[in-house]
C-alpha atoms as a PDB file:
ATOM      1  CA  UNK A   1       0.000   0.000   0.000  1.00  0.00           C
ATOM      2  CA  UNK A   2       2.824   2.587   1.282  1.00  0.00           C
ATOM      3  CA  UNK A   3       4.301   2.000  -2.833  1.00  0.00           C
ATOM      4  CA  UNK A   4       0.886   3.077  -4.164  1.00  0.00           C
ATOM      5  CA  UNK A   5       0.445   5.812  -1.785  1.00  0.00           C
ATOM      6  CA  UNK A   6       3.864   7.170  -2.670  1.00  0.00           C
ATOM      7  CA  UNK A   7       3.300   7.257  -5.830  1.00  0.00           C
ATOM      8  CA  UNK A   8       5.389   4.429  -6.982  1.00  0.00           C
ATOM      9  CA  UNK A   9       3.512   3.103  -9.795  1.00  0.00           C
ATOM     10  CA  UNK A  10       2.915   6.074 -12.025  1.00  0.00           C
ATOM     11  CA  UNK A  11       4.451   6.565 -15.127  1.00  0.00           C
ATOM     12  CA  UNK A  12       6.850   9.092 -13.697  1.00  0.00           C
ATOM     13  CA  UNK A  13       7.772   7.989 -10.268  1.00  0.00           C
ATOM     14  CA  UNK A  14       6.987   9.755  -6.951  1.00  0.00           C
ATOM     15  CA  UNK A  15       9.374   7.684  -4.918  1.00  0.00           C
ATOM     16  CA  UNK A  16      11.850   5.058  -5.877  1.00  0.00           C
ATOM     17  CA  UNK A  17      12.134   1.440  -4.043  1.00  0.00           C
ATOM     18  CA  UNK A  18      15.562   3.451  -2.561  1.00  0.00           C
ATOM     19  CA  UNK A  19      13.264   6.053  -0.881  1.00  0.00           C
ATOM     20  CA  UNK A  20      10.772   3.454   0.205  1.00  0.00           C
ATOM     21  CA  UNK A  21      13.032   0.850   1.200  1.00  0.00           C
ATOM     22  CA  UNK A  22      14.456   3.822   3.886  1.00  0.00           C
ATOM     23  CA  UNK A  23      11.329   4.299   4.818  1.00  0.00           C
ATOM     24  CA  UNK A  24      10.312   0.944   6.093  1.00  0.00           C
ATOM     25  CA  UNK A  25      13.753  -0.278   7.176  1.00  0.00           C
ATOM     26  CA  UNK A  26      14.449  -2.889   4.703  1.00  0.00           C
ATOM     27  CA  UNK A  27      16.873  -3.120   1.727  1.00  0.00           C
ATOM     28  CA  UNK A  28      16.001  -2.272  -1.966  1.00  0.00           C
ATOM     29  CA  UNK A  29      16.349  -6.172  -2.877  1.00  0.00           C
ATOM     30  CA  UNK A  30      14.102  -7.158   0.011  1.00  0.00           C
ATOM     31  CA  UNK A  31      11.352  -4.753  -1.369  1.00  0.00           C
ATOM     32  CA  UNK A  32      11.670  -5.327  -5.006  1.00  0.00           C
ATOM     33  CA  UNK A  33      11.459  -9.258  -4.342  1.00  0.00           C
ATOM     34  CA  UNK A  34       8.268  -8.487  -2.295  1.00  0.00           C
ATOM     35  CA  UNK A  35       6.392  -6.129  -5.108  1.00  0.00           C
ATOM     36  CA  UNK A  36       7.899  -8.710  -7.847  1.00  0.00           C
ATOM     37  CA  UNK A  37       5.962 -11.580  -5.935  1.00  0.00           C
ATOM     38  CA  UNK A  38       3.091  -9.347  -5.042  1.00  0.00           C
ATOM     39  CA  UNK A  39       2.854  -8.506  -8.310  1.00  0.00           C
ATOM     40  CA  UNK A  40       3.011 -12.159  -9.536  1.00  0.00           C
ATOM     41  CA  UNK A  41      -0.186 -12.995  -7.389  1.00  0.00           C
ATOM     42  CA  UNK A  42      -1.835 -10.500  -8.448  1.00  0.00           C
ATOM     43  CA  UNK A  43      -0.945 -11.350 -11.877  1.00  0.00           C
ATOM     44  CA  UNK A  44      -2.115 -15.368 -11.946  1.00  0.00           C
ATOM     45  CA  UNK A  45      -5.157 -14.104  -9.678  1.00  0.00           C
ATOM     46  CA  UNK A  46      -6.043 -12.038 -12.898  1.00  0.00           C
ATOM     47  CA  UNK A  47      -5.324 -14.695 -15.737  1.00  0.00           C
ATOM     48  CA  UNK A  48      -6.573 -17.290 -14.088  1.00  0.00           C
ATOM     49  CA  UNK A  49     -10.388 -15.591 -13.452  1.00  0.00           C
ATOM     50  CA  UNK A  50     -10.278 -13.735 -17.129  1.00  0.00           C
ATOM     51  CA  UNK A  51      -8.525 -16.694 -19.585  1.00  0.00           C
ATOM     52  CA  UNK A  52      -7.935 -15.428 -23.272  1.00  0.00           C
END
């Protein structure tokens, strides 16, 4: 949520993982991994209920 709030996912970035990483007290690999398996949930969640 605190990536979405921050602006993170616009087309021209309000924060950067860097500046969000800081903020919660992890590293920048930590929180990439996390959005990247987010993401990936998200993702299968979506295919899987709309198939081409």
């Amino acid at each position: 949520r605190l990536c979405l709030d921050l602006g993170y996912f616009e087309n021209e970035r309000e924060a950067s993982l860097k500046d969000i990483s800081k903020l919660l007290g992890i590293s920048v690999s930590s929180l990439s991994e996390t959005l990247r398996r987010g993401l990936r949930k998200i993702t299968e969640d979506y295919v899987n209920r709309n198939p081409v």
